[in-house]
PDB file of N, CA and C in Angstrom:
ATOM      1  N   UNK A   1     117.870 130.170 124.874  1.00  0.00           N
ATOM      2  CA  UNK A   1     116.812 130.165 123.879  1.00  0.00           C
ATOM      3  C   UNK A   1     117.034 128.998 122.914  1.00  0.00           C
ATOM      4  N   UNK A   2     115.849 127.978 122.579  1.00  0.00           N
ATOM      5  CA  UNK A   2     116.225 127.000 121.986  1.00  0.00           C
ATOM      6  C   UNK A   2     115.584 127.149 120.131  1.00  0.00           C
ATOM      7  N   UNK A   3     116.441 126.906 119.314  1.00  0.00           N
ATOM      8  CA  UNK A   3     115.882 127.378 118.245  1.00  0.00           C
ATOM      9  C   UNK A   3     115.596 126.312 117.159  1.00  0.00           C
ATOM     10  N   UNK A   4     114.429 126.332 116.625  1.00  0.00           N
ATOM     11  CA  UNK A   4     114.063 125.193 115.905  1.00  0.00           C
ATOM     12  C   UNK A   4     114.544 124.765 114.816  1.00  0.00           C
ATOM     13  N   UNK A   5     114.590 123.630 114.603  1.00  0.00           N
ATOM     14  CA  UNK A   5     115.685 122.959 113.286  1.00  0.00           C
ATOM     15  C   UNK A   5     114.349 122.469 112.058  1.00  0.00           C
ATOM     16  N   UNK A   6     114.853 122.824 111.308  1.00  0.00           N
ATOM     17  CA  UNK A   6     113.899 122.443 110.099  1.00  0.00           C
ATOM     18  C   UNK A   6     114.353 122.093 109.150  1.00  0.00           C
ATOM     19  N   UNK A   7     113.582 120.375 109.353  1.00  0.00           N
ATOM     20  CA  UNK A   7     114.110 119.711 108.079  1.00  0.00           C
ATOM     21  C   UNK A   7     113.276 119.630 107.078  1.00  0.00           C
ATOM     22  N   UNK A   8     113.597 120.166 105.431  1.00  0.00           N
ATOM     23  CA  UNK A   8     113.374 120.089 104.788  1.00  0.00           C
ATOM     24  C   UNK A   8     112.954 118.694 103.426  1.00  0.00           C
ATOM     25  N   UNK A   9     112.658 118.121 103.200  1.00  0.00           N
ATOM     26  CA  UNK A   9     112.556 116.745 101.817  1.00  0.00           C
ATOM     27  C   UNK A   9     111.861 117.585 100.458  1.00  0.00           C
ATOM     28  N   UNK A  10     112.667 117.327  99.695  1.00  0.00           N
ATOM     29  CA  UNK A  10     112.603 117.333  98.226  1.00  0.00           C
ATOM     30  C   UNK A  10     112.108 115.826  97.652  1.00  0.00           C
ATOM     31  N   UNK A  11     111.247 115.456  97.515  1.00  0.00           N
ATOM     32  CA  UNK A  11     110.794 114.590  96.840  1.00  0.00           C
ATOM     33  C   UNK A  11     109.988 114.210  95.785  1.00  0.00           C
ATOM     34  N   UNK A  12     110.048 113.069  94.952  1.00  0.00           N
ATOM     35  CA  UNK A  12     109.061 112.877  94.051  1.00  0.00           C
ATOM     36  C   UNK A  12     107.563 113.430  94.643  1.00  0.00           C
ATOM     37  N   UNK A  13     106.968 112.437  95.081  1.00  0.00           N
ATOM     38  CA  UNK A  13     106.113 112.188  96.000  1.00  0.00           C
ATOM     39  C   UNK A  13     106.045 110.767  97.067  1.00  0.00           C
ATOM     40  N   UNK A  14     106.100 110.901  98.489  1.00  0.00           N
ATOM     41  CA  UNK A  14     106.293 110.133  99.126  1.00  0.00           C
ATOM     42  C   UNK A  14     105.489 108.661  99.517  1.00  0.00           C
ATOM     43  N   UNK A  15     103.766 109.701  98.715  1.00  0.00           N
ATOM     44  CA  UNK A  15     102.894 108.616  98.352  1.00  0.00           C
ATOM     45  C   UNK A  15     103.180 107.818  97.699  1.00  0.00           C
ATOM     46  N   UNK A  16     103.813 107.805  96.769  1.00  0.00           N
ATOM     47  CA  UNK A  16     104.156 106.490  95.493  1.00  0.00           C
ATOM     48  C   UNK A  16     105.921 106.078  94.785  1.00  0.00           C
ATOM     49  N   UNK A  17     106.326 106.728  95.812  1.00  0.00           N
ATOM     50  CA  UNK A  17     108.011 106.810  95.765  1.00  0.00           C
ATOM     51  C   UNK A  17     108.383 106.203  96.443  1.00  0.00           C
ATOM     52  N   UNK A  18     108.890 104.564  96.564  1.00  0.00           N
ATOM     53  CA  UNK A  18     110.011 103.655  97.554  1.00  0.00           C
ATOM     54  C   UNK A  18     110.778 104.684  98.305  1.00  0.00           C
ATOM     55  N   UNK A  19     112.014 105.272  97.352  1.00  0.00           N
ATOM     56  CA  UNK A  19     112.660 105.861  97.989  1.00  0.00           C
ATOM     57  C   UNK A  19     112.585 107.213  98.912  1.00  0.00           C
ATOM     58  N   UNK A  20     111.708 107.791  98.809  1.00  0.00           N
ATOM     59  CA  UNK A  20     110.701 108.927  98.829  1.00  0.00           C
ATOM     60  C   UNK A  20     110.381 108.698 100.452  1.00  0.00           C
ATOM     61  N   UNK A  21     109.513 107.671 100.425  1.00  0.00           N
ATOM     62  CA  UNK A  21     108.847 106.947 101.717  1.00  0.00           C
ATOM     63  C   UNK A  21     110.198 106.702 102.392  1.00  0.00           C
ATOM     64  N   UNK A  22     111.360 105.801 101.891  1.00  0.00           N
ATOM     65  CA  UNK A  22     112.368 105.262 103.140  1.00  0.00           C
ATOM     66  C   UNK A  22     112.359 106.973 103.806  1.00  0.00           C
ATOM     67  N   UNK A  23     113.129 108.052 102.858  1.00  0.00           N
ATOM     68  CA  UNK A  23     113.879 108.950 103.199  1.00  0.00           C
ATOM     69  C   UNK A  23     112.852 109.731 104.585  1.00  0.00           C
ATOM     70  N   UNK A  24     111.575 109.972 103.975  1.00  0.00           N
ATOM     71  CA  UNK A  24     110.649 110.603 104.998  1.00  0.00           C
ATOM     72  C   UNK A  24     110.713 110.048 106.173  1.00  0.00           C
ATOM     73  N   UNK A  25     110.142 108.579 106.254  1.00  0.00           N
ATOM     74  CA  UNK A  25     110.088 107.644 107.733  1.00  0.00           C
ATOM     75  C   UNK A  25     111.371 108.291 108.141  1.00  0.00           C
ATOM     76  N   UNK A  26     112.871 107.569 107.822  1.00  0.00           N
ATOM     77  CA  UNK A  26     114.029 108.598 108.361  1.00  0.00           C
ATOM     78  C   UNK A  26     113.676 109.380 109.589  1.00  0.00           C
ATOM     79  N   UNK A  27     113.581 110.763 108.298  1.00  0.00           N
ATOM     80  CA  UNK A  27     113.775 112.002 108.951  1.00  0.00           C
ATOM     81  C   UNK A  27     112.744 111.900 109.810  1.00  0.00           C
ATOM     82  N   UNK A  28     111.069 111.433 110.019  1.00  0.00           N
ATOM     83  CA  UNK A  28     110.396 111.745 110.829  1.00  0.00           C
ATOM     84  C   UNK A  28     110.518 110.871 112.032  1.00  0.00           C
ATOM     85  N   UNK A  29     111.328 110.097 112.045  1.00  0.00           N
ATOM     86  CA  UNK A  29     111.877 108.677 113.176  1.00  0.00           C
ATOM     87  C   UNK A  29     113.017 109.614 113.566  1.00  0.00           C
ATOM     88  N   UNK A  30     114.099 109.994 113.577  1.00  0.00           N
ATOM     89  CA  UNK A  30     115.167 110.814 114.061  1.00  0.00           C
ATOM     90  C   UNK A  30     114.621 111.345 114.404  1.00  0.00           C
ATOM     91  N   UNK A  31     113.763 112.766 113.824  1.00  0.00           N
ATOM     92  CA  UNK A  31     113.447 113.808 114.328  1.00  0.00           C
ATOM     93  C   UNK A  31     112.543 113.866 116.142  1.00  0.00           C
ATOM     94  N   UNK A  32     111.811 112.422 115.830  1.00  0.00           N
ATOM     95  CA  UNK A  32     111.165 111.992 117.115  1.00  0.00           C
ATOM     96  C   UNK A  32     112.139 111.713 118.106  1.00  0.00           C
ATOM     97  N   UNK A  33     113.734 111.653 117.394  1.00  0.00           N
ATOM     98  CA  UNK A  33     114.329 110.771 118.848  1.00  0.00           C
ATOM     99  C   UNK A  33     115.384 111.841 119.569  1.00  0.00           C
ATOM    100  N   UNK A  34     115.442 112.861 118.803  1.00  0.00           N
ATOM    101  CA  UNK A  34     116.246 113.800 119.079  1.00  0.00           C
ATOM    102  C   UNK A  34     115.283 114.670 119.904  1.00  0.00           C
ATOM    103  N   UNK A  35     115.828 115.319 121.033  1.00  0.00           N
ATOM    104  CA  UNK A  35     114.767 116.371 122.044  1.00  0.00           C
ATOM    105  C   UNK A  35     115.150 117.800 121.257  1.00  0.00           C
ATOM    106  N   UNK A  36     114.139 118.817 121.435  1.00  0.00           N
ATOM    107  CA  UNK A  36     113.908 119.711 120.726  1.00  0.00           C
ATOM    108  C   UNK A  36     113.257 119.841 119.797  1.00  0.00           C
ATOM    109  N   UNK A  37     113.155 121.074 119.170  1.00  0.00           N
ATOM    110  CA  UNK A  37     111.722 121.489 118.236  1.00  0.00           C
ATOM    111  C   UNK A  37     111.967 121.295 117.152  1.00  0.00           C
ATOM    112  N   UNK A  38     111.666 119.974 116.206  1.00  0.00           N
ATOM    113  CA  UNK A  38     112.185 119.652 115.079  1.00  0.00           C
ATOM    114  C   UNK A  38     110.756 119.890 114.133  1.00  0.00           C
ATOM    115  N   UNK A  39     110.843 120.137 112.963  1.00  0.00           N
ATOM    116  CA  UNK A  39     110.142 120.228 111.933  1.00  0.00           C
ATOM    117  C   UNK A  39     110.429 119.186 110.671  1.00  0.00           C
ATOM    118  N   UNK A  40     109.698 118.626 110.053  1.00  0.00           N
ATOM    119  CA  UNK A  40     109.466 117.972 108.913  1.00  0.00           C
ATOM    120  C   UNK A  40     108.781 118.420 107.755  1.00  0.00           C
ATOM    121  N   UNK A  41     109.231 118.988 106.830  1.00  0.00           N
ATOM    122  CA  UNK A  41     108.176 119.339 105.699  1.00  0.00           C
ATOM    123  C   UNK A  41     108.815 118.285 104.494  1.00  0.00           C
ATOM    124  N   UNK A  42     107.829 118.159 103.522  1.00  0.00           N
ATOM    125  CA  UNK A  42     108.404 117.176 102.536  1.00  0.00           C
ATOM    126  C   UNK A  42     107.690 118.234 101.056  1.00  0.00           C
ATOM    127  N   UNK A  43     108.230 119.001 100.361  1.00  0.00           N
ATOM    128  CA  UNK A  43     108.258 119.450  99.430  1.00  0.00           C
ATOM    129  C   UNK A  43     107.923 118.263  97.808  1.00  0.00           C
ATOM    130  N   UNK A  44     107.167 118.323  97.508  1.00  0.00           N
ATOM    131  CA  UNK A  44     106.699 117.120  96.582  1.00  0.00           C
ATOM    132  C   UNK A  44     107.180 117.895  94.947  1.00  0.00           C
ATOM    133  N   UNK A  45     108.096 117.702  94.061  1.00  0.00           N
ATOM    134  CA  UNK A  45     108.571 118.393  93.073  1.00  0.00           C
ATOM    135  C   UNK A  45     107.597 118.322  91.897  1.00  0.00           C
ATOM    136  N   UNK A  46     106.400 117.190  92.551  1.00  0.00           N
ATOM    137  CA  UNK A  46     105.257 117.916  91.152  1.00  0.00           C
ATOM    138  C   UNK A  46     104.684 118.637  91.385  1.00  0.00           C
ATOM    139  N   UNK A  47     104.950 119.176  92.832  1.00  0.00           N
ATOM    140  CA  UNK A  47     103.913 120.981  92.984  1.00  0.00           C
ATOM    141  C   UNK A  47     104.825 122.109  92.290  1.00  0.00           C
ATOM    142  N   UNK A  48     104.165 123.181  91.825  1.00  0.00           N
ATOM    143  CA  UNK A  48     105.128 123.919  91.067  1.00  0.00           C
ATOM    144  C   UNK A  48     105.626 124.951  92.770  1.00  0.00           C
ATOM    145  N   UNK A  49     104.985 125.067  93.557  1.00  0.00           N
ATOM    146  CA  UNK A  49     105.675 125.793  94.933  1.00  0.00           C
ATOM    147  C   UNK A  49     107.020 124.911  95.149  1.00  0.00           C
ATOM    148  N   UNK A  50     106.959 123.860  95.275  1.00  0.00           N
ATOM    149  CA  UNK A  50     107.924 123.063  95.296  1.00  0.00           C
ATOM    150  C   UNK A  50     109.471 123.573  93.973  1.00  0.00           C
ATOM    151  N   UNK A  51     109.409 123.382  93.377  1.00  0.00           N
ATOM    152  CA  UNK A  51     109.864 123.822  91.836  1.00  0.00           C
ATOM    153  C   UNK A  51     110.380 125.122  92.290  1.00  0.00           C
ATOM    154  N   UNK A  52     109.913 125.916  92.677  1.00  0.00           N
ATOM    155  CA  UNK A  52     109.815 127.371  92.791  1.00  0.00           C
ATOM    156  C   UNK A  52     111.097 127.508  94.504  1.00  0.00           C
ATOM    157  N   UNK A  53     110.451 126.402  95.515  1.00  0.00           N
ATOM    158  CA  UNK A  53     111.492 126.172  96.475  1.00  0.00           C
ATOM    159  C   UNK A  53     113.068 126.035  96.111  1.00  0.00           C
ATOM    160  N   UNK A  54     113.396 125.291  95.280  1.00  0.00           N
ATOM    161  CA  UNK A  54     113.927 124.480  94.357  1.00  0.00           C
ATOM    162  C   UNK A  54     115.227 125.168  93.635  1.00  0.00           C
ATOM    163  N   UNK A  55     114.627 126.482  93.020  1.00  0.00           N
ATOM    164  CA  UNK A  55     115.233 127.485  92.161  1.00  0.00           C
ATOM    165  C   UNK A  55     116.224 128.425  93.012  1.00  0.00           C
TER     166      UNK A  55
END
């Protein structure tokens, strides 16, 4: 049974964040090169769900 890996990003926002953007491309470039069921979410810390992830 293969079980899915989920990567998480805490970020400013990736729209208007240099560093934000390198870190995402990253994870969503690895995640493409590795076989298996990878996930990407990017948590943006001016949403308060985000904030709330966070705690």
């Amino acid at each position: 049974m293969s079980k899915k890996v989920l990567i998480e990003l805490f970020t400013l926002d990736s729209g208007g964040c240099a560093p934000c953007t390198y870190m995402k491309e990253l994870a969503l470039d690895v995640s493409g090169k590795i076989d298996g069921d990878i996930e990407v979410i990017e948590h943006k810390i001016k949403e308060k769900a985000a904030v709330k992830l966070m705690k």
